[in-house]
Protein backbone atom coordinates (compact mmCIF):
# COMPACT_ATOMS: atom_id res chain seq x y z
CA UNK A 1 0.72 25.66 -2.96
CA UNK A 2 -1.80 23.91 -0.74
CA UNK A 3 -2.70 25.43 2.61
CA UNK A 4 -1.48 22.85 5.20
CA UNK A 5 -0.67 22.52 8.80
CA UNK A 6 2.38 22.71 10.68
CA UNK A 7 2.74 19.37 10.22
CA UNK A 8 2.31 19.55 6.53
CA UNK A 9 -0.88 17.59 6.12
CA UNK A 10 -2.85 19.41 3.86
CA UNK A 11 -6.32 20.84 4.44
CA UNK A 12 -9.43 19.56 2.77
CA UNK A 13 -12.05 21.83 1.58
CA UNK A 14 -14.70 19.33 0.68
CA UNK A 15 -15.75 15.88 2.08
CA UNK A 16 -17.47 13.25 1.24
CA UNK A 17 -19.41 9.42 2.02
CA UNK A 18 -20.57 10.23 5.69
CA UNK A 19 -24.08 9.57 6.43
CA UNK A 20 -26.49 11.66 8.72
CA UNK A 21 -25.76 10.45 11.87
CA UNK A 22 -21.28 10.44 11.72
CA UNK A 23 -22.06 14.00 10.01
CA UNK A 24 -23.93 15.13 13.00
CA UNK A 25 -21.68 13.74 15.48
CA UNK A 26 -18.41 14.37 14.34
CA UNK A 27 -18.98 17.76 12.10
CA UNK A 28 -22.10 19.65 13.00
CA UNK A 29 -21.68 19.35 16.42
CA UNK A 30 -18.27 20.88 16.22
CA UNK A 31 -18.75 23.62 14.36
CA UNK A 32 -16.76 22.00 11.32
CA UNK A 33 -18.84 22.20 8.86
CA UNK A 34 -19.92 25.52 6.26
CA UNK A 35 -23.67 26.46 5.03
CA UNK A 36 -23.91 26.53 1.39
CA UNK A 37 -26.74 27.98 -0.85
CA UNK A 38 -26.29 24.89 -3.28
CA UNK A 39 -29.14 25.41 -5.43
CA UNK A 40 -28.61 29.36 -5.72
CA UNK A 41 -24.86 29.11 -6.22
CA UNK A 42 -25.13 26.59 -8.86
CA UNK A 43 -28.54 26.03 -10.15
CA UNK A 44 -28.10 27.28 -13.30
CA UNK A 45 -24.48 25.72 -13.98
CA UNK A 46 -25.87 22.37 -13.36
CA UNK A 47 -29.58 22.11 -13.34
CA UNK A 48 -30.23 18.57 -11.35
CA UNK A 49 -28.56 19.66 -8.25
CA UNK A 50 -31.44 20.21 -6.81
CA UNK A 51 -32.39 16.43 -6.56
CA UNK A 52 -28.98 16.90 -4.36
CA UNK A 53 -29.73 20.04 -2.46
CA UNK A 54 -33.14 19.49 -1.78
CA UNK A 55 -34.96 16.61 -2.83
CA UNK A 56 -32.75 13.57 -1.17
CA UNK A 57 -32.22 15.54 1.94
CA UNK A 58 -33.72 15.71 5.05
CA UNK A 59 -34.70 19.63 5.67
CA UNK A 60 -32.79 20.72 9.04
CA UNK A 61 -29.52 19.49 6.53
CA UNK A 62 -30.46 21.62 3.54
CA UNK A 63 -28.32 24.07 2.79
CA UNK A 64 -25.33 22.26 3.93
CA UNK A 65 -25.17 18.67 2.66
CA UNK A 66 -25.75 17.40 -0.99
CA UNK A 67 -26.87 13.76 -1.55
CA UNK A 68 -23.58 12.16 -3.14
CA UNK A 69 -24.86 8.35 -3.49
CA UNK A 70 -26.56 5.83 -1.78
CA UNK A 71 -25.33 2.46 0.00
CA UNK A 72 -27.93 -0.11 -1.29
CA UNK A 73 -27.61 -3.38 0.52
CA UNK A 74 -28.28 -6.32 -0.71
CA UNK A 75 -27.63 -10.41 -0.18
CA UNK A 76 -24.25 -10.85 -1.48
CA UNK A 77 -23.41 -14.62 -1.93
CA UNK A 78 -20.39 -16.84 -3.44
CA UNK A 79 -21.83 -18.08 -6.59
CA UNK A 80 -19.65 -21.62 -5.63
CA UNK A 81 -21.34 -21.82 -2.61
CA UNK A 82 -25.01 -20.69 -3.10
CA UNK A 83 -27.22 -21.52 -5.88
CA UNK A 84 -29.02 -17.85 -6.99
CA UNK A 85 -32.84 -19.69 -6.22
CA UNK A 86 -31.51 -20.51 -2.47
CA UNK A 87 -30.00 -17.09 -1.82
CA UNK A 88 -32.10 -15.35 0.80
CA UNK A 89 -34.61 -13.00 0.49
CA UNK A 90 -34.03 -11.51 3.66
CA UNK A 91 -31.42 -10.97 6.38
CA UNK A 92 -33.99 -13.00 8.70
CA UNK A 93 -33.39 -16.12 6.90
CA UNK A 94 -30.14 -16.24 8.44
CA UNK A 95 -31.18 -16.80 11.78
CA UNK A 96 -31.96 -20.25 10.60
CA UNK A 97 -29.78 -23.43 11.54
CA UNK A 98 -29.29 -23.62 8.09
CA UNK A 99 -27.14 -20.56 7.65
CA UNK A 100 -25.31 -21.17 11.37
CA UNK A 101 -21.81 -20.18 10.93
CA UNK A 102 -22.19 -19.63 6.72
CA UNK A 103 -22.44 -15.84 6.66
CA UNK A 104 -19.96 -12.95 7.66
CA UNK A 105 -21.38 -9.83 9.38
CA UNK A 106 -19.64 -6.20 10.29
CA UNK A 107 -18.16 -5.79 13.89
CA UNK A 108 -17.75 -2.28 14.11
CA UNK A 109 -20.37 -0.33 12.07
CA UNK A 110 -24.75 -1.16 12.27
CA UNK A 111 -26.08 -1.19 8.57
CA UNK A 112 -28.31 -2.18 7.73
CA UNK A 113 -29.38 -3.38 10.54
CA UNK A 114 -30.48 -0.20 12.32
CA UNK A 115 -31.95 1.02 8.98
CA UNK A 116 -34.43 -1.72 9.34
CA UNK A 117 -35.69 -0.05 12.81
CA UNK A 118 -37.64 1.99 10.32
CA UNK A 119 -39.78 -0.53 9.12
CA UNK A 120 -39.85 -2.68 12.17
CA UNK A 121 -38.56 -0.71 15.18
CA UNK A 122 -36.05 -0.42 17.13
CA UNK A 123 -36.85 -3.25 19.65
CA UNK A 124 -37.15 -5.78 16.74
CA UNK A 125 -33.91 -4.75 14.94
CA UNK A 126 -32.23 -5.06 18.05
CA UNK A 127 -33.67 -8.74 18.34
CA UNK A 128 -32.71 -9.38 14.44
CA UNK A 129 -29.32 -8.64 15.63
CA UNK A 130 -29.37 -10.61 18.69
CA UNK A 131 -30.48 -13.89 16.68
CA UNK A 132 -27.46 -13.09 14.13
CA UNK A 133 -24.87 -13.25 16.66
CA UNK A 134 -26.60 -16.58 17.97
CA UNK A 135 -26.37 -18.02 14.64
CA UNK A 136 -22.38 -17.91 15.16
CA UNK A 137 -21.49 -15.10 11.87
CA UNK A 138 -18.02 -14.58 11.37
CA UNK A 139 -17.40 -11.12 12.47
CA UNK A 140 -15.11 -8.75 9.87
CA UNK A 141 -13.81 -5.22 10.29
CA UNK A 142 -16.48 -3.77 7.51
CA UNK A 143 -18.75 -4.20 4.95
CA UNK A 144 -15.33 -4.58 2.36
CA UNK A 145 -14.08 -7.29 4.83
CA UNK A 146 -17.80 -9.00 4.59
CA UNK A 147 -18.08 -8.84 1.17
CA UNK A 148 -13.88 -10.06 1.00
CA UNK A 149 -15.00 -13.18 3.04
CA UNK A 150 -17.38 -14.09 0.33
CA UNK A 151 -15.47 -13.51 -2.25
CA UNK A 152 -12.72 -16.03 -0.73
CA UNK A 153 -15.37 -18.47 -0.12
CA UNK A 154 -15.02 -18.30 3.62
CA UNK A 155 -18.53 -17.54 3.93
CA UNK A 156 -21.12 -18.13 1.86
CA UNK A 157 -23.31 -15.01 2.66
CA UNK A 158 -22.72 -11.73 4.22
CA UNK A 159 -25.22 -9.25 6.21
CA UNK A 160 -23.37 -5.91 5.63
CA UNK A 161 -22.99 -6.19 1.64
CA UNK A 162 -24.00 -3.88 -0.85
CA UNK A 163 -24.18 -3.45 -4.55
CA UNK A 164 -20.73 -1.04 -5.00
CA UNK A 165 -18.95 -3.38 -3.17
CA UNK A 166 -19.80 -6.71 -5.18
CA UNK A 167 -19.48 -5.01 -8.13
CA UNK A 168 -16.23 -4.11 -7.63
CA UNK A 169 -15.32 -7.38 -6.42
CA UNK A 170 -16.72 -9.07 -9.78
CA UNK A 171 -14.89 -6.68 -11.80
CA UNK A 172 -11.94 -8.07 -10.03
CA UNK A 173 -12.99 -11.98 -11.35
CA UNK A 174 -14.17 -12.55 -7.59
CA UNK A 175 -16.75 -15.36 -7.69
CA UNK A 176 -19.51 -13.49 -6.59
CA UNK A 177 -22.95 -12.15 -7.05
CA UNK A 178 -26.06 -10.05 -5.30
CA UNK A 179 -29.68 -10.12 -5.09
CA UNK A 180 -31.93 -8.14 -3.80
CA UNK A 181 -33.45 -8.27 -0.26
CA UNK A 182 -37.24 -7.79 -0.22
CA UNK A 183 -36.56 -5.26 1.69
CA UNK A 184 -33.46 -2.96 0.68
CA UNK A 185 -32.35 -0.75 3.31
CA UNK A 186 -30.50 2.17 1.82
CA UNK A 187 -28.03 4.91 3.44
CA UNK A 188 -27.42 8.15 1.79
CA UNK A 189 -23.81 8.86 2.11
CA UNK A 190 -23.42 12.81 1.37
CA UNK A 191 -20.64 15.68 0.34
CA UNK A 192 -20.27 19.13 2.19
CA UNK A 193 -17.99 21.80 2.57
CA UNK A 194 -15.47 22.19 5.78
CA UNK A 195 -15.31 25.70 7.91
CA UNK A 196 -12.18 27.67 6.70
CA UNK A 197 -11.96 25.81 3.88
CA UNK A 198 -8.74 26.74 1.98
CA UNK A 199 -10.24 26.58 -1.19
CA UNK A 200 -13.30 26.77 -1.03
CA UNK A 201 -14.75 28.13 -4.85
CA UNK A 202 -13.12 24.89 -5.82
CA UNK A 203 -14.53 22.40 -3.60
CA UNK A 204 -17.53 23.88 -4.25
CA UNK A 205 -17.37 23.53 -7.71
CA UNK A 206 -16.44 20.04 -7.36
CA UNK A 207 -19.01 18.88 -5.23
CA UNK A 208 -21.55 20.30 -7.08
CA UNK A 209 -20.36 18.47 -10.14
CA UNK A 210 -19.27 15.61 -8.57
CA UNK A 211 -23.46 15.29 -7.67
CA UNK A 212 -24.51 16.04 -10.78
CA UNK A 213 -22.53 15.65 -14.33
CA UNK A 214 -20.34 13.22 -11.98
CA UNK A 215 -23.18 10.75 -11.12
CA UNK A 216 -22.57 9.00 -14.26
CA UNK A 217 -19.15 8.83 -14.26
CA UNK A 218 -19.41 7.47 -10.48
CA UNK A 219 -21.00 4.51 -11.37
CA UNK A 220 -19.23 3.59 -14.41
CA UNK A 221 -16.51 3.69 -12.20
CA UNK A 222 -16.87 2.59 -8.36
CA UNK A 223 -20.83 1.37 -9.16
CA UNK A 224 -21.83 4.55 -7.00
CA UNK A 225 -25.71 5.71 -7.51
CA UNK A 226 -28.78 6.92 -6.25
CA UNK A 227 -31.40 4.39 -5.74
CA UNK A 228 -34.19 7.37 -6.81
CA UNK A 229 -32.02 7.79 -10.03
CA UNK A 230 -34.45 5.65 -12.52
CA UNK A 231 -31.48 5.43 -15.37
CA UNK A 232 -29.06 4.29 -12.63
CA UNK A 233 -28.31 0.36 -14.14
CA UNK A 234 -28.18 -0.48 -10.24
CA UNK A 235 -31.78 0.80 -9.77
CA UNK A 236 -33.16 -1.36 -12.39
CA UNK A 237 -31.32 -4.18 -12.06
CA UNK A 238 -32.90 -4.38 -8.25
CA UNK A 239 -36.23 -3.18 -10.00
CA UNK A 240 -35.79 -6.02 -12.53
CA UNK A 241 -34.73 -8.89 -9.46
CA UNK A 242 -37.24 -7.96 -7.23
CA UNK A 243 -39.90 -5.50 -8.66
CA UNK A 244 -41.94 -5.65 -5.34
CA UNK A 245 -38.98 -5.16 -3.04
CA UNK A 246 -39.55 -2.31 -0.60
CA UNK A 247 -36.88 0.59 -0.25
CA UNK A 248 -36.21 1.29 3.95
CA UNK A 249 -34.99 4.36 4.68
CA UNK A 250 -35.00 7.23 7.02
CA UNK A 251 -37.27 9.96 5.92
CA UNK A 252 -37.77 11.76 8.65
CA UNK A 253 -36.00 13.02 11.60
CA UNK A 254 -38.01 10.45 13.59
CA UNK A 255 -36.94 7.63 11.28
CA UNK A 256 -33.36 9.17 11.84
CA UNK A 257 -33.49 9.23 15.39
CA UNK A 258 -35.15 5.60 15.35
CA UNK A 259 -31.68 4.33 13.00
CA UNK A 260 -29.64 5.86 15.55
CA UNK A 261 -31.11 4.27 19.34
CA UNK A 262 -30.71 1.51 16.99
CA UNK A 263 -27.29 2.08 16.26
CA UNK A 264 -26.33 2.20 19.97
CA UNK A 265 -28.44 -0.74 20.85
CA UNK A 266 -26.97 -2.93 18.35
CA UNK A 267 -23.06 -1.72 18.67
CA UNK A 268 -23.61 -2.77 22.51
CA UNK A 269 -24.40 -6.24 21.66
CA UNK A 270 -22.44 -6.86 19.06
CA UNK A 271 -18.95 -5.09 20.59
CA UNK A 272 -19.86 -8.26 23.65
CA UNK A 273 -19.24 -10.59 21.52
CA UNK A 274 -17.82 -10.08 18.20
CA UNK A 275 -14.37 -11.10 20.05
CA UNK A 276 -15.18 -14.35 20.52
């Protein structure tokens, strides 16, 4: 029998797809989330879980998180709409008249645009964002909605898509394809274990496969991966597309802190006017 609440809602013991910052926020900082010696526990069951533990994560969240996959963004575009050689190489483009009013963007979460205050600061992703929402996007609840809009041939372009999501959508028959951005912003999305978990050998156990033996299966799957994973097909397809294209991320606690006054800046502005 599962352990549940009163209300008879069972109990997870492991979680999954939150990124540094929601982790922080919503777990850490409550107290709702359990230390785990990842590497010791299950080192020798499943040798790569270090690249998990330790290698794809920042230090002060060793010990507790384990890298599950990464959201690679990337220039999603309606193959009826866009011809591959005018897709752009970069999310700036689209603060051109040309794209006025042709591409979707998320109303309610930042990526990648506060990823790119790594690479350019915070000020200037905040401006990026700023000449977006001049450019008249259509605003959608999400990177699926984005990447839906596309797909429907309401836009023709969308800011918030990445490589899972048009994947799945082309699986589907959706008339769709990605390229790579020069620059790819990526955000690790990452598995722990919850305080008083009710089962918490097991989630253990699955999260440390899940990272490991899993990561195949994954993307096979739901076209989940690591962009440091070199025999990930999404990896070298981007390596293929774009071979110089630059990988932005935050790899540092600095960087992390820079994505998240981003993050605040930029779900100000657009929360103004993504009504409209």
């Amino acid at each position: 029998m599962p352990h549940t609440q009163n209300f008879g809602q069972a109990l997870p013991s492991a979680i999954g797809g939150y990124g540094y910052n929601t982790y922080e926020h919503w777990f850490a900082r409550n107290g709702l989330d359990e230390r785990v010696d990842w590497v010791g526990e299950f080192g020798e069951m499943f040798p790569k879980i270090k690249a998990a533990a330790v290698d794809g994560v920042l230090p002060n969240y060793r010990g507790r998180m384990l890298r599950q996959w990464d959201v690679q963004y990337v220039m999603v575009y309606n193959r009826n709409l866009v011809k591959p050689e005018a897709v752009p190489r970069s999310i700036e483009e689209l603060t051109r008249p040309a794209w006025r009013g042709r591409f979707a963007m998320a109303n309610n979460t930042p990526p990648p645009l506060d990823i790119l205050a790594v690479s350019h600061g915070v000020d200037a992703a905040v401006d990026l964002t700023r000449r977006l929402v001049d450019n008249a996007p259509r605003f959608k609840p999400g990177p699926p909605a984005v990447v839906g809009a596309i797909s429907n041939g309401e836009v023709a372009v969308g800011v918030s898509g990445y490589t899972a999501l048009a994947e799945a959508q082309k699986r589907k028959g959706a008339p769709i394809e990605w390229m790579p951005l020069d620059e790819v912003p990526v955000g690790p999305l990452f598995g722990f274990m919850l305080k008083g978990a009710p089962q918490p050998n097991l989630g253990k156990l699955f999260l440390a496969w899940l990272v490991t033996e899993g990561a195949q299966l994954q993307e096979e799957l739901e076209y989940m991966s690591q962009y440091s994973n070199a025999e990930s097909a999404t990896t070298q397809r981007i390596k293929t597309l774009r071979p110089d294209a630059k990988v932005v991320e935050a790899c540092t606690d600095d960087e992390l802190k820079l994505t998240e006054q981003a993050s605040r800046a930029i779900m100000n502005m657009i929360a103004g006017v993504s009504g409209r």
